[in-house]
Protein backbone atom coordinates (compact mmCIF):
# COMPACT_ATOMS: atom_id res chain seq x y z
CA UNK A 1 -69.62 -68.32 -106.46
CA UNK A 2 -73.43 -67.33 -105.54
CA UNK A 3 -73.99 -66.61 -109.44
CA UNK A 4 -72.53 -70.03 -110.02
CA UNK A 5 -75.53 -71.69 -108.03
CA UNK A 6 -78.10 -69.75 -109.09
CA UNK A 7 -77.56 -70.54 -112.65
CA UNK A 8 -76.71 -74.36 -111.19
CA UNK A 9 -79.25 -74.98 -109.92
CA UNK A 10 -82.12 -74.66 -112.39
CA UNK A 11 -79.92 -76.49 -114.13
CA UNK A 12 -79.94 -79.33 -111.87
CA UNK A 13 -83.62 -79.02 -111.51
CA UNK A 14 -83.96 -79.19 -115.50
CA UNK A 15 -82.24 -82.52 -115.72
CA UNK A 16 -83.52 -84.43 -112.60
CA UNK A 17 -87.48 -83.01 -114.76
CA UNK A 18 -85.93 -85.11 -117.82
CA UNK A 19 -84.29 -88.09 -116.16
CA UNK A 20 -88.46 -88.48 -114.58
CA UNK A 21 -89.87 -87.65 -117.70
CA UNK A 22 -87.48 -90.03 -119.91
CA UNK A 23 -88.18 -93.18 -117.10
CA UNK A 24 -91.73 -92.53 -117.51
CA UNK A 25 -91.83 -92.76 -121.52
CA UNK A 26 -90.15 -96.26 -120.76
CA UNK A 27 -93.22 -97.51 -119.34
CA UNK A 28 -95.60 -99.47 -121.34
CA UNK A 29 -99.45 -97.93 -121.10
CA UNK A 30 -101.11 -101.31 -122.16
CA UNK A 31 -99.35 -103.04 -118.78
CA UNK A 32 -101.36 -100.71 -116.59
CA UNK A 33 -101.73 -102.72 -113.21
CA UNK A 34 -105.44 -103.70 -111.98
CA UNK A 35 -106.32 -103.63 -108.19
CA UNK A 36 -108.84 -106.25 -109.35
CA UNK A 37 -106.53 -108.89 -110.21
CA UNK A 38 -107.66 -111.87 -107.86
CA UNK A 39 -110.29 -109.90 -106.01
CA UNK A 40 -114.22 -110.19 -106.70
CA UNK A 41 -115.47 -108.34 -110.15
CA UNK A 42 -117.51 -105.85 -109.58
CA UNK A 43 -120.95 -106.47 -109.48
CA UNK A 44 -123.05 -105.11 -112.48
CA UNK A 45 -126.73 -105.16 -113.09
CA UNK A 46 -127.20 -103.78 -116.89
CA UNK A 47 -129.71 -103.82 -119.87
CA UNK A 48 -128.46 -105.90 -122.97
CA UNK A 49 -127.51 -103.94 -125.76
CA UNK A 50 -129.87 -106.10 -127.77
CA UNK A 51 -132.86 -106.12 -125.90
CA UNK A 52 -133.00 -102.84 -124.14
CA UNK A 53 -136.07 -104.14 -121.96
CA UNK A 54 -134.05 -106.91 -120.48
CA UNK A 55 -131.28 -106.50 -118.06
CA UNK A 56 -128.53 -109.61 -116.75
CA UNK A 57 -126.68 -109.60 -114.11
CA UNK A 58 -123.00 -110.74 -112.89
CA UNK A 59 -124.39 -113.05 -110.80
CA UNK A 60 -125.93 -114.66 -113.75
CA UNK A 61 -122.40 -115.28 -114.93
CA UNK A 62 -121.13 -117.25 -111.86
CA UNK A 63 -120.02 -120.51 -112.25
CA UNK A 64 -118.71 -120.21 -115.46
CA UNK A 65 -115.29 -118.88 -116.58
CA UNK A 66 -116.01 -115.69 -119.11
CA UNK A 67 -114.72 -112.84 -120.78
CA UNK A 68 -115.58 -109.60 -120.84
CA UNK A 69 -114.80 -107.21 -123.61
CA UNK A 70 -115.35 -103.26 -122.76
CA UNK A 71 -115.88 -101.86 -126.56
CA UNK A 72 -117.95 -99.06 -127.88
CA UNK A 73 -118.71 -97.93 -131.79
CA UNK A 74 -116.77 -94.83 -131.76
CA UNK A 75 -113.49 -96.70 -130.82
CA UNK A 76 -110.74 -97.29 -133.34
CA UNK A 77 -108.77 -99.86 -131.51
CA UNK A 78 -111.99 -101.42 -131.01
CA UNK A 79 -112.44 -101.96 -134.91
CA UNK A 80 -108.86 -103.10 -135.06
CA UNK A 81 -109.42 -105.73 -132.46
CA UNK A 82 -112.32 -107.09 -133.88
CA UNK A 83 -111.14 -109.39 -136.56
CA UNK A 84 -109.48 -110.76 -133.28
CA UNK A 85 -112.12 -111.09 -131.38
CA UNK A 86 -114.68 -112.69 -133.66
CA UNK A 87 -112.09 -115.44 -134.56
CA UNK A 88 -111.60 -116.13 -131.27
CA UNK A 89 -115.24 -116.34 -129.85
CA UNK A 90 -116.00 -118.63 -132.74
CA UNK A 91 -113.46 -120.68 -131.41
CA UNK A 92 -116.03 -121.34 -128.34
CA UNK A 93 -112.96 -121.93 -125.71
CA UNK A 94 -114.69 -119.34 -123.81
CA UNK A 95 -117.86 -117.35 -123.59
CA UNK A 96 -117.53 -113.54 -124.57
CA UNK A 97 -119.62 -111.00 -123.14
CA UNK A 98 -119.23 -107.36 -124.13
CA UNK A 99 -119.24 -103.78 -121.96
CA UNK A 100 -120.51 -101.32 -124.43
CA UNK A 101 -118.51 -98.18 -123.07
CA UNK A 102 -120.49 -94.91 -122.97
CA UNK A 103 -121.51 -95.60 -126.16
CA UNK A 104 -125.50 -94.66 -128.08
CA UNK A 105 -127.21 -98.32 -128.58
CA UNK A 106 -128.11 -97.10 -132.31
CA UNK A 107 -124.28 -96.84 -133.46
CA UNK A 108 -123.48 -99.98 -131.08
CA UNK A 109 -125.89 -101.94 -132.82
CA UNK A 110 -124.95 -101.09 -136.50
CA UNK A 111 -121.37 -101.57 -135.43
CA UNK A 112 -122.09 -105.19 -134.56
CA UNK A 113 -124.47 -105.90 -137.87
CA UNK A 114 -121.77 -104.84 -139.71
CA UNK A 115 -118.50 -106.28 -138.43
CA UNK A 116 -120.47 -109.20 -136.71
CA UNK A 117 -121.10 -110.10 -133.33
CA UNK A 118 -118.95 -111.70 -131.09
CA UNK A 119 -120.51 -111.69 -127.68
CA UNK A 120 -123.01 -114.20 -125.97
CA UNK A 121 -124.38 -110.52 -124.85
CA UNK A 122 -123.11 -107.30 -124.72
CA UNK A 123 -124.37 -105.13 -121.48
CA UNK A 124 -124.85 -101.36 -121.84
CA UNK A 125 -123.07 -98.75 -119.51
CA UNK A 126 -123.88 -95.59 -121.24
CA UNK A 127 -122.89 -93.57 -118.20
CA UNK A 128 -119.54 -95.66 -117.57
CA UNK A 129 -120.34 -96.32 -114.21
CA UNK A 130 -119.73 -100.29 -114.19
CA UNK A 131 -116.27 -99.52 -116.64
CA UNK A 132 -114.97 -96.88 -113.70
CA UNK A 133 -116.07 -99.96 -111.29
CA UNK A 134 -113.75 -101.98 -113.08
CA UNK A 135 -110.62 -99.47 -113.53
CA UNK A 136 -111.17 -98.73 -117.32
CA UNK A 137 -108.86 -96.51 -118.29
CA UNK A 138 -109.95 -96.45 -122.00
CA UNK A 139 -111.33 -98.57 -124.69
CA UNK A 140 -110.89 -101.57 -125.48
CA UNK A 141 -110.11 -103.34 -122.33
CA UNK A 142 -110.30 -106.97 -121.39
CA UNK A 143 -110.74 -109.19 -118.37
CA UNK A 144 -110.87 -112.67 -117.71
CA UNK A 145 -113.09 -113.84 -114.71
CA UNK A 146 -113.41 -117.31 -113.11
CA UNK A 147 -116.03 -118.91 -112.36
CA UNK A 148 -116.30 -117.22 -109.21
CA UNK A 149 -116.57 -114.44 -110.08
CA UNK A 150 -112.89 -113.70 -109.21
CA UNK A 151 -111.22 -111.20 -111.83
CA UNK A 152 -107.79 -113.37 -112.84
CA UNK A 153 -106.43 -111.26 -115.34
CA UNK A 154 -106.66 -107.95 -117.50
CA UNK A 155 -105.67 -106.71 -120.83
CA UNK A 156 -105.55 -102.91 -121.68
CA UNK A 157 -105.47 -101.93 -125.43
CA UNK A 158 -106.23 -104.37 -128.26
CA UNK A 159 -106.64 -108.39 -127.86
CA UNK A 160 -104.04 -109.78 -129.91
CA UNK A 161 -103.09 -113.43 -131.59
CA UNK A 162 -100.52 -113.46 -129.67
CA UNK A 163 -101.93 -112.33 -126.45
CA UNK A 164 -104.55 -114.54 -127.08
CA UNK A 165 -102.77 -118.00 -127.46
CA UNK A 166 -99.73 -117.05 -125.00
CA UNK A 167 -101.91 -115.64 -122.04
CA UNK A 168 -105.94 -115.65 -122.16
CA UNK A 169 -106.09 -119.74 -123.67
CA UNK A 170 -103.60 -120.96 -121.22
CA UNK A 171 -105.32 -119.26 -118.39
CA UNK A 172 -108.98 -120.32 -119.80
CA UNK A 173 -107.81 -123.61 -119.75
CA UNK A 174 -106.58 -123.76 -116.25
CA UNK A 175 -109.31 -121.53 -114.72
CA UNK A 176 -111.80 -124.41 -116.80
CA UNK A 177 -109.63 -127.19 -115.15
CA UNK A 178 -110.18 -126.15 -111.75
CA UNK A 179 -114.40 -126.01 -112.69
CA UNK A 180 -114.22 -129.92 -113.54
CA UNK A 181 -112.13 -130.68 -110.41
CA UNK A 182 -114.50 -129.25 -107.68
């Protein structure tokens, strides 16, 4: 009987490792939860990406409902979320602002002349300090803040269509609603 539990229970051990690991793999990675949702943004103070002598500010943001983008060159979900991206911040519903994510301005900047430019401005954080403010967990990540200044909702991975006219429009739209009744 002893010999029976010790090969029982590694056994048992074993399977109660794969039942955790197999509920894990269930998970999806892109619906990561936020601790910002509904709390203030952090607050950021960075130089433009264009303009390396000029900085801007979150608080130059308030009062507007925005976007912001965290991207960087070397990314290849960024590049597949582009074509995305640019259609939609031609579409002017909502002003764009990028988070180039420990990222060299040269490559950042030849990125954008060649794929084109969707952002108002794009901020650098070359360290990552303002993307670990905000919970990045990796590149690309998206958040939608009101106007103020209140994070309402994220996106981890790639902006899609889909996302896009399901979730962030909606949401832009109500979040701009609430501007024009106060």
């Amino acid at each position: 009987m002893k010999r029976f539990l010790i090969l029982l229970v590694p056994l048992f051990v074993f399977g109660l490792l794969v039942a955790v690991l197999a509920a894990g793999l269930r998970h999806d990675p892109r619906r990561l939860p936020s601790a910002l949702i509904g709390k203030p943004a952090p607050a950021f103070d960075l130089p433009r990406l264009d303009a390396a002598n000029q900085t801007m500010s979150s608080d130059a943001l308030r009062g507007q409902v925005w976007i912001l983008n965290v991207w960087a060159s070397w990314c290849e979900a960024c590049r597949d979320e582009h074509p995305v991206l640019m259609n939609f911040a031609a579409s002017g519903a909502v002003p764009v602002y990028g988070l180039n994510y420990e990222d060299e301005r040269e490559p950042a900047l030849q990125w954008l002349e060649m794929a084109g430019n969707p952002y108002v401005a794009s901020f650098v954080d070359r360290d990552g300090r303002t993307g670990i403010d905000y919970g990045v967990y990796g590149v690309p990540e998206t958040f939608v803040i009101d106007r103020a200044g209140v994070v309402r909702y994220r996106q981890a991975g790639p902006l899609t269509r889909a996302t896009l006219t399901r979730v962030i429009l909606p949401l832009v739209g109500e979040l701009q609603k609430e501007t024009m009744r106060d």
